[in-house]
Protein backbone atom coordinates (compact mmCIF):
# COMPACT_ATOMS: atom_id res chain seq x y z
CA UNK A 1 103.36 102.64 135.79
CA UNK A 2 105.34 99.92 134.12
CA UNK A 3 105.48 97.74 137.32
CA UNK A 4 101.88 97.50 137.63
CA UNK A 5 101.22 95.94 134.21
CA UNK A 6 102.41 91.85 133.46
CA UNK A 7 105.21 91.87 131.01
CA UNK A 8 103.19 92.51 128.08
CA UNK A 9 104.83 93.39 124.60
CA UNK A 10 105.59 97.36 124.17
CA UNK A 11 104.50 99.24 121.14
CA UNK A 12 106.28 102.65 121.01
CA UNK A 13 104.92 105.55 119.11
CA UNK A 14 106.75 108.54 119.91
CA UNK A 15 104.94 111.37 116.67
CA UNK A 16 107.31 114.48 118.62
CA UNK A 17 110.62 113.23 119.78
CA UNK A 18 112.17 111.37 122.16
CA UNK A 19 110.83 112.27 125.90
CA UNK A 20 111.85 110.21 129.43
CA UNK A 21 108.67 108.16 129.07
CA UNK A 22 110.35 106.91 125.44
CA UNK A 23 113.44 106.01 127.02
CA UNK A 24 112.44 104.63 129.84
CA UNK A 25 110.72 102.20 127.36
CA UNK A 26 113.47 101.41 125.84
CA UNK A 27 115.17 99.92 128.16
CA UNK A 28 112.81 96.97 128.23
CA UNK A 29 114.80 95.87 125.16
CA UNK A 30 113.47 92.58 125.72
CA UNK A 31 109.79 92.99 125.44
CA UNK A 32 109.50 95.98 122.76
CA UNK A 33 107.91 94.73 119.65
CA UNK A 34 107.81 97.79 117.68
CA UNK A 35 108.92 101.17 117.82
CA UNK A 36 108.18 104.37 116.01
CA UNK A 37 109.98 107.51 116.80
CA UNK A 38 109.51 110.24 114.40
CA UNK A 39 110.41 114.13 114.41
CA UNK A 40 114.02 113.43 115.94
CA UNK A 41 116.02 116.23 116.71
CA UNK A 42 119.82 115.37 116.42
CA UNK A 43 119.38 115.50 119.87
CA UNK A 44 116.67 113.02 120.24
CA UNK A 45 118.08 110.65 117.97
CA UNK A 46 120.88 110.49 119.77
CA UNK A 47 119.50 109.81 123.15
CA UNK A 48 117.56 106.91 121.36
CA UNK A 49 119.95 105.50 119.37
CA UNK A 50 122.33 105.31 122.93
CA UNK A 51 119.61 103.45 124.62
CA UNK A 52 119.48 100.78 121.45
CA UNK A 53 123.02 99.31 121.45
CA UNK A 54 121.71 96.09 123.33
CA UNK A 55 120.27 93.51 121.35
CA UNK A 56 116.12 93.81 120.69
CA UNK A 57 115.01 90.09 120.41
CA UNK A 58 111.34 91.03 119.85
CA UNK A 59 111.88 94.06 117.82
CA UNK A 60 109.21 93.58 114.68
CA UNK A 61 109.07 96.90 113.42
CA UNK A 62 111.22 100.10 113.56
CA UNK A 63 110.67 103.30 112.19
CA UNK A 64 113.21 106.35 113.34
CA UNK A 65 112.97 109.70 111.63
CA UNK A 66 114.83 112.80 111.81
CA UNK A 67 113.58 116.26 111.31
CA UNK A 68 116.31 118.92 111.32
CA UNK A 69 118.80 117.36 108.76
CA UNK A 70 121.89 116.81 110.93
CA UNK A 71 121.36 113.64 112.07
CA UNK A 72 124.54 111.68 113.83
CA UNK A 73 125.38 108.50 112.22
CA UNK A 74 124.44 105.44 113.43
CA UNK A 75 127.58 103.22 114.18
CA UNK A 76 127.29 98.85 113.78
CA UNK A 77 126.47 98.64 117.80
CA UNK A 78 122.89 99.37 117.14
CA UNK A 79 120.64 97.00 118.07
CA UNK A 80 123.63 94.90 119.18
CA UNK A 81 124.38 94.81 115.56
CA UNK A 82 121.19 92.06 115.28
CA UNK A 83 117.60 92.56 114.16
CA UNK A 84 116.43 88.50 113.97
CA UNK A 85 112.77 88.90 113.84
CA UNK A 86 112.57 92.34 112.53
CA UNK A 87 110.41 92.60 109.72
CA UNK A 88 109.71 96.75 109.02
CA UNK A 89 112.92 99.35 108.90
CA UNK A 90 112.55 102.95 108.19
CA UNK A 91 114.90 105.23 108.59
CA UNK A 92 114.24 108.56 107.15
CA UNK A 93 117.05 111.56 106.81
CA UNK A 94 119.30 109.03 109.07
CA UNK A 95 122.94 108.22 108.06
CA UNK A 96 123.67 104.49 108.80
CA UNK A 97 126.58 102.89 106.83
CA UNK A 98 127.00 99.92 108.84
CA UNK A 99 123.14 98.81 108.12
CA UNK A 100 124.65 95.96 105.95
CA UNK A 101 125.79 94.63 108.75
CA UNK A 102 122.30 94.79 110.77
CA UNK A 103 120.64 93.38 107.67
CA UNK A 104 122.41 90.22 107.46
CA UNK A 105 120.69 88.95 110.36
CA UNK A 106 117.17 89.85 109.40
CA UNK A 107 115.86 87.30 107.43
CA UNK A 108 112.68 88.21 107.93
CA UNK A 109 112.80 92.02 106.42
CA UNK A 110 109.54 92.30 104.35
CA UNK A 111 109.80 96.45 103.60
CA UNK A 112 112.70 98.11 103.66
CA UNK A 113 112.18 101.94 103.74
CA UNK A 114 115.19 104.07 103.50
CA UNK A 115 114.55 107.89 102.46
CA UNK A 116 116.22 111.27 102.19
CA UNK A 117 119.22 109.12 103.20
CA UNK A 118 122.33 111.42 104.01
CA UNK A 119 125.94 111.21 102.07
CA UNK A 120 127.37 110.19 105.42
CA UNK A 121 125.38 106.90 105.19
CA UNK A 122 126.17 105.99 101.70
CA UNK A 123 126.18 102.71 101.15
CA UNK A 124 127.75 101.20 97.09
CA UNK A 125 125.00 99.56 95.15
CA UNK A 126 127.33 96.01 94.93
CA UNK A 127 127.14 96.15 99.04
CA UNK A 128 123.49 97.11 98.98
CA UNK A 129 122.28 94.17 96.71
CA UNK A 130 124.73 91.73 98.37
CA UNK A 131 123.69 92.65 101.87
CA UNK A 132 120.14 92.29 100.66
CA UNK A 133 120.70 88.78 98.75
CA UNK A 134 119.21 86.75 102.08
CA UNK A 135 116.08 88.57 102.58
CA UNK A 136 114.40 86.06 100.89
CA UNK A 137 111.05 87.37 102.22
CA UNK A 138 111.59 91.00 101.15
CA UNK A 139 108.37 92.39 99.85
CA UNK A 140 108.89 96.18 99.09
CA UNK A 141 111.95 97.91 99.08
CA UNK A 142 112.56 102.12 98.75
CA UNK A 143 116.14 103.75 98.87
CA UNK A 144 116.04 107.38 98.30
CA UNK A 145 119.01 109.71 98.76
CA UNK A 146 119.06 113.28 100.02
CA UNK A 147 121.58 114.66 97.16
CA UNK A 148 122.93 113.62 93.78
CA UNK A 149 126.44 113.58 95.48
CA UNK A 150 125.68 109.51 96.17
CA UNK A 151 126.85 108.30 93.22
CA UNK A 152 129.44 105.01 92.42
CA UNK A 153 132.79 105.50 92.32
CA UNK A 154 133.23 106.24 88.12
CA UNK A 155 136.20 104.22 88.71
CA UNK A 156 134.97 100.90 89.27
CA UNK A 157 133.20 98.53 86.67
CA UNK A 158 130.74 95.82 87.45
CA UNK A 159 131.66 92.26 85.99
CA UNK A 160 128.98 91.77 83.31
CA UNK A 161 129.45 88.31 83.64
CA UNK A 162 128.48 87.57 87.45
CA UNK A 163 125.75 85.94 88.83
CA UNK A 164 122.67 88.31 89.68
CA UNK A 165 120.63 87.90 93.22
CA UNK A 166 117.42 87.10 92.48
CA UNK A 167 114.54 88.57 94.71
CA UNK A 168 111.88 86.14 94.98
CA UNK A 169 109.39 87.94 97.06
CA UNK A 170 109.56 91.71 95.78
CA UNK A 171 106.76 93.06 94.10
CA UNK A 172 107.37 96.79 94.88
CA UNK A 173 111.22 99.11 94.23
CA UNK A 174 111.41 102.46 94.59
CA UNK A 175 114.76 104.61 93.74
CA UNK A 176 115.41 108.20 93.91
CA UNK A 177 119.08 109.28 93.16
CA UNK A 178 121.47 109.18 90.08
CA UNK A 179 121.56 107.00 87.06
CA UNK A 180 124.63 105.46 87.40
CA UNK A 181 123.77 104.00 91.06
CA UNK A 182 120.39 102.49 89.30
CA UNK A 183 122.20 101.45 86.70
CA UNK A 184 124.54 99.37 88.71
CA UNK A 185 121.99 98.02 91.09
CA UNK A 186 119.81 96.49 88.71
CA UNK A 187 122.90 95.09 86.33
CA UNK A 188 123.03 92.84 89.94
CA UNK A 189 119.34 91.79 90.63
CA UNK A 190 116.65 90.07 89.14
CA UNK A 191 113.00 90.81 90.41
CA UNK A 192 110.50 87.80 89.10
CA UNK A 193 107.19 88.66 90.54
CA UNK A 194 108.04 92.97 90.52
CA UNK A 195 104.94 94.99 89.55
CA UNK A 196 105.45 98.55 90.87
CA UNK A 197 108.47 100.71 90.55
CA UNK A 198 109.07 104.58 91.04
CA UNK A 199 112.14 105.80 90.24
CA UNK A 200 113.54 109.49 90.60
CA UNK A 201 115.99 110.64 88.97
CA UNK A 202 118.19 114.26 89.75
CA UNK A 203 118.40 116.36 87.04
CA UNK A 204 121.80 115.21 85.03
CA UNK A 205 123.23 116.77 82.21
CA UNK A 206 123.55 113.06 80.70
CA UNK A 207 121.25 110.39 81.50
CA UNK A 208 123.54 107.42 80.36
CA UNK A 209 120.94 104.53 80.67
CA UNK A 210 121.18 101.42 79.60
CA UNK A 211 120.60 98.21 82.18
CA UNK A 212 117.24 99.70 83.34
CA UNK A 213 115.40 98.60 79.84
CA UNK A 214 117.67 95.29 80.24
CA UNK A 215 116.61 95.18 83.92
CA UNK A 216 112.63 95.84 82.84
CA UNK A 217 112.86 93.01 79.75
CA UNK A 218 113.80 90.45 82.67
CA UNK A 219 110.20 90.64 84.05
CA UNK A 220 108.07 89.95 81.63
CA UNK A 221 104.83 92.22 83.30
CA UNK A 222 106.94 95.09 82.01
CA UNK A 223 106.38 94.02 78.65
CA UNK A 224 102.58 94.56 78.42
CA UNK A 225 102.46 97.86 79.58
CA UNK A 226 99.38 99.38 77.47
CA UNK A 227 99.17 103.55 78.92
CA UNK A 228 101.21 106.21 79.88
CA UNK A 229 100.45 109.11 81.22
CA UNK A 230 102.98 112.53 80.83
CA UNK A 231 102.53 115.13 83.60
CA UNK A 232 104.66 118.42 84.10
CA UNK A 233 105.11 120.07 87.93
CA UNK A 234 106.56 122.66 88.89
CA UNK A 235 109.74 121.14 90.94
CA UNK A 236 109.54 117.54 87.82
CA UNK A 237 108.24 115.90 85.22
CA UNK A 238 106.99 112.85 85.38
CA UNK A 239 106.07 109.69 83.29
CA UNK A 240 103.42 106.74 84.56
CA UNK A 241 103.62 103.27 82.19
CA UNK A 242 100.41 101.56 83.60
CA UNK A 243 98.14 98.53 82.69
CA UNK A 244 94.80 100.17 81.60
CA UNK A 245 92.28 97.14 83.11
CA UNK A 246 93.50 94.38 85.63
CA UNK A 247 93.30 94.65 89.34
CA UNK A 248 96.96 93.64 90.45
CA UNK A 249 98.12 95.47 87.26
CA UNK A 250 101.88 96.83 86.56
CA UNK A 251 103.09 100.59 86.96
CA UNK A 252 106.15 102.08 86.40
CA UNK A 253 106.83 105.79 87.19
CA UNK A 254 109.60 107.73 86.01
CA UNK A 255 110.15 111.37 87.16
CA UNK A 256 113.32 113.78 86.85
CA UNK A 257 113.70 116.57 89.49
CA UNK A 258 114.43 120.00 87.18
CA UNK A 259 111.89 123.21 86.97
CA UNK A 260 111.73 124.57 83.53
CA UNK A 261 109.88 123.19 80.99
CA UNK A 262 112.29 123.53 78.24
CA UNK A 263 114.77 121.26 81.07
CA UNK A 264 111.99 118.99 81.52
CA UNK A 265 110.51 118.05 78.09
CA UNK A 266 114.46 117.66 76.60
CA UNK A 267 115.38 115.35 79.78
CA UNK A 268 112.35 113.48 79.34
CA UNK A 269 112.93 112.67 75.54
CA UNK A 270 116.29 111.53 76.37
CA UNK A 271 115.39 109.31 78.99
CA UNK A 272 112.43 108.24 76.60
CA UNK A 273 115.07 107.21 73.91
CA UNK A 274 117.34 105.44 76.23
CA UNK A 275 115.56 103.78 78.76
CA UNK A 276 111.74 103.36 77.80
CA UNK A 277 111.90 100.37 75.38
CA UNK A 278 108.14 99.19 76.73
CA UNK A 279 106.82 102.60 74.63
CA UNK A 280 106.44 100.68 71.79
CA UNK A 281 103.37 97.86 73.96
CA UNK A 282 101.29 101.73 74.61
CA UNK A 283 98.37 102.36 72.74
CA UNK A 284 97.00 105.16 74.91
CA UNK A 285 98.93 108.66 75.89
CA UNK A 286 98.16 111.39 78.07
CA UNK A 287 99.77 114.60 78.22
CA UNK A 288 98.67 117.14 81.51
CA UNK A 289 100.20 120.14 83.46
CA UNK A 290 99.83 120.74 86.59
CA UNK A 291 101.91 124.31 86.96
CA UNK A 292 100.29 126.81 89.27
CA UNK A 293 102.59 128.80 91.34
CA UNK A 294 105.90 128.73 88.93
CA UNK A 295 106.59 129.46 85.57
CA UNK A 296 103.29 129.91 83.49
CA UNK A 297 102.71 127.85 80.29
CA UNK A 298 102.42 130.38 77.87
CA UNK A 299 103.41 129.14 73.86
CA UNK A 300 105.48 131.72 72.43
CA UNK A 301 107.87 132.90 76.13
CA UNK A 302 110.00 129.81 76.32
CA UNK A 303 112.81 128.28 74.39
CA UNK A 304 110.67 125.18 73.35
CA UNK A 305 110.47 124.44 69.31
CA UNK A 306 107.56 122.25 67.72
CA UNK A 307 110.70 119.76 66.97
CA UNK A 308 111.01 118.94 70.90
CA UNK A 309 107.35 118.00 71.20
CA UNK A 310 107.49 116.04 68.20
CA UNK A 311 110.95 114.17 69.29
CA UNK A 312 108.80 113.62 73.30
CA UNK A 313 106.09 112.31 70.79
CA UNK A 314 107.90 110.03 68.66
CA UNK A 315 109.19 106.92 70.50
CA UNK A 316 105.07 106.20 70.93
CA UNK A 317 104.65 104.67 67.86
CA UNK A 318 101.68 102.17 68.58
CA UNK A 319 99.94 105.01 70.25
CA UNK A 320 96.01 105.03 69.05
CA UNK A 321 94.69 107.45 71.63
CA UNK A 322 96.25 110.90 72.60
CA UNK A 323 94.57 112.79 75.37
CA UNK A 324 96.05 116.49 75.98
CA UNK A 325 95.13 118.77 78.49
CA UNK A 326 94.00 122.80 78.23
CA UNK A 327 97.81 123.15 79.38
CA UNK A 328 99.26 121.15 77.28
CA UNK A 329 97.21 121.73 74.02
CA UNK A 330 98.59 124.81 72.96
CA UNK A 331 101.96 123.79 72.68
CA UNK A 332 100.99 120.07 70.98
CA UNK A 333 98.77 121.82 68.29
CA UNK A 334 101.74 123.63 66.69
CA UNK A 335 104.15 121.21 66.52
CA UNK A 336 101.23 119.01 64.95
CA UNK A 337 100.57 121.36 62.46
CA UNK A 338 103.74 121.23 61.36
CA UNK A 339 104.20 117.87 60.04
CA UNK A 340 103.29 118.02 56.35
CA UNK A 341 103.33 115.80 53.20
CA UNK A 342 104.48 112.19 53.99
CA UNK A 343 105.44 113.70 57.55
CA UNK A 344 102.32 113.68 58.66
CA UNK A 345 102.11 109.90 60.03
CA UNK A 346 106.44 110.53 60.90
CA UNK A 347 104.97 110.83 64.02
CA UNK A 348 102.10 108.80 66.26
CA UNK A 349 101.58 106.62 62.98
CA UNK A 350 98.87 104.69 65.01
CA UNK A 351 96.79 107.42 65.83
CA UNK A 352 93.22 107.23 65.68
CA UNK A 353 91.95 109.23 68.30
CA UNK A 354 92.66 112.63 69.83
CA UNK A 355 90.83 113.96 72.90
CA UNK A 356 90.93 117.24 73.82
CA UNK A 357 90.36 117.62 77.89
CA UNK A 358 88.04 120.86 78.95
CA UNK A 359 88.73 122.73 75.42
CA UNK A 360 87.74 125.95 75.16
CA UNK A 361 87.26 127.86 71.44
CA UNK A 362 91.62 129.05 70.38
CA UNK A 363 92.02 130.06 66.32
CA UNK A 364 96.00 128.50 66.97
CA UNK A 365 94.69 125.52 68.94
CA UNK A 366 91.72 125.23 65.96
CA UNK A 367 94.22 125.89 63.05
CA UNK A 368 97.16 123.47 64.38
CA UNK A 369 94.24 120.74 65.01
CA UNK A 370 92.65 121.26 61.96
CA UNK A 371 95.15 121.30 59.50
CA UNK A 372 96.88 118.09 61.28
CA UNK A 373 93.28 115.60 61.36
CA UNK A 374 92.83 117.05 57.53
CA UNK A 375 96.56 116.41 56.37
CA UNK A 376 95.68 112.57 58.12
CA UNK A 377 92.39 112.43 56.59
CA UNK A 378 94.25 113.24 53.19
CA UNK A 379 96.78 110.15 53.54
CA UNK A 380 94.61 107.43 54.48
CA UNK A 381 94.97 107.38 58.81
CA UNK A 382 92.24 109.42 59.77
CA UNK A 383 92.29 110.81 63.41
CA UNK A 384 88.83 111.80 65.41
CA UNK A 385 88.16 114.61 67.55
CA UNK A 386 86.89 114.13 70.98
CA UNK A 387 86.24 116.44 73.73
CA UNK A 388 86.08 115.95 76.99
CA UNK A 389 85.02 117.91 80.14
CA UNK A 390 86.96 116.83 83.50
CA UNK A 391 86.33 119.67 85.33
């Protein structure tokens, strides 16, 4: 049916795999403008990726993703090794090492999406940002990797004296991998107009961090962060510093991939104490569960002590509003209760408002409460009772 048409750009969209009509398509590597080819079988990739190795002078956006986890990788004659006007890549579950090399010529990237990205393609975080320093227009950029075995050689140490790329255009960064690989990417960049970043870490048994907070001071949006909101999954935790009012406001999200809650709440408060130095600009903090299917949140059938709450608690010292869910609330209450004498403003000295979401009638819950607002009450920083119904 081709022949019938006028040479008109081609838009692929292949949602199943790669089937004749695809390929046949792709041999008119001059006139396809975009291409999306998702659930890729190895198979399927590779009868795409051996129709790409000519150049694509049109190509605008590209989106290839495979589906059963044992995708070949992609060697530096793809696309002729040259993407000029390409502006959208997303590769997902794809191993591509030579992409460096394909990125120098596209000066026009504006997202870069590369996810659940395969040892085999690992690529060092000094040849990522270098191989990124041209994209001058590059808007959003997400690299997430399939397994905590991408990591930096331990051996090698950045010079804290060289220059850093700056990134001009990018508002929006999104990681998911090890702290060392963050930590050595952002020692190298600088991000002026960022406002959005989601980062995932793997569960560590060390989360060494020190450049993020660096990284964060060097925008200054980061610095006015005003909420945070604390929520506990089943499969992470996670950790959302937010502007409360403003349309274009900032975010940052923080999560850690680990299952129990005792693993959670102790890798939280470390990463808290390390890497978190905007806690100190929030004055509102919410605390939620969302835990259906795994392990249940009972107080009492856990290793947890009141001292780990307190210690997630305590970096949050301009805090004036705490909001806990029915989840959460049992376990907070306790620990509360427990801070006594001159203790009692040790932790959330601000405080000046508790709101208790969907409460429902618990003598601990009452008692823990109770005896905390009167102990505050008693040394001159009263706290008020709210509650709230969300359901």
């Amino acid at each position: 049916m081709q022949d019938i048409w006028p040479e008109l750009p081609i838009v692929i969209d292949g949602l199943d795999g790669a089937n004749n009509d695809i390929i046949a398509a792709l041999e008119l590597n001059d006139r396809v403008s975009r291409i999306t080819c998702l659930n890729l079988s190895s198979v399927g990739l590779e009868r795409v990726v051996a129709v790409m190795q000519d150049p694509f002078p049109t190509l605008t956006d590209l989106s290839l993703w495979s589906s059963d986890g044992t995708a070949p990788v992609i060697s530096d004659s793809f696309l002729g090794g040259s993407a000029p006007r390409l502006r959208y890549l997303g590769l997902d579950s794809i191993p591509f090492p030579a992409l460096p090399k394909l990125l120098s010529s596209a000066t026009d990237l504006v997202d870069l999406h590369l996810e659940h990205l395969p040892h085999s393609g690992y690529i060092s975080p000094s040849a990522m940002a270098t191989c990124l320093a041209p994209l001058t227009k590059l808007e959003s950029r997400v690299l997430e990797f399939q397994s905590p075995q991408s990591r930096p050689d331990n051996t090698s140490q950045l010079s804290p004296l060289q220059t850093r790329i700056i990134f001009p255009a990018l508002t929006h960064l999104a990681f998911r991998g090890v702290t060392e690989y963050l930590e050595d990417l952002v020692t190298q960049i600088d991000t002026p107009l960022l406002k959005d970043i989601s980062i995932t870490f793997f569960n560590q048994l060390v989360f060494d961090i020190s450049q993020l907070p660096q990284f964060l001071r060097r925008t200054e949006t980061f610095t006015i962060l005003d909420q945070a909101r604390v929520s506990f999954y089943e499969q992470f935790i996670n950790v959302e510093l937010f502007q409360r009012t403003g349309a274009n406001s900032t975010r940052l999200e923080l999560s850690i991939s680990c299952r129990t809650l005792e693993t959670q709440l102790s890798s939280l408060v470390e990463v808290c104490n390390s890497a978190l130095s905007t806690l100190s600009t929030l004055e509102r903090l919410s605390l939620r569960a969302y835990i259906y299917h795994g392990p249940a949140l009972v107080p009492g059938q856990d290793n947890i002590e009141n001292t780990q709450w307190l210690e997630l608690l305590r970096p949050f010292i301009n805090v004036k509003d705490l909001q806990l869910s029915k989840k959460v609330a049992p376990f907070v209450a306790p620990a509360l209760q427990e801070l006594t004498g001159e203790r009692v403003t040790e932790v959330l000295p601000a405080l000046q408002n508790l709101f208790l979401d969907d409460f429902k009638a618990s003598r601990p819950i009452e008692e823990g409460i109770g005896q905390f607002v009167a102990r505050r009450q008693l040394s001159g920083h009263p706290v008020a009772i709210h509650y709230v119904e969300t359901e």
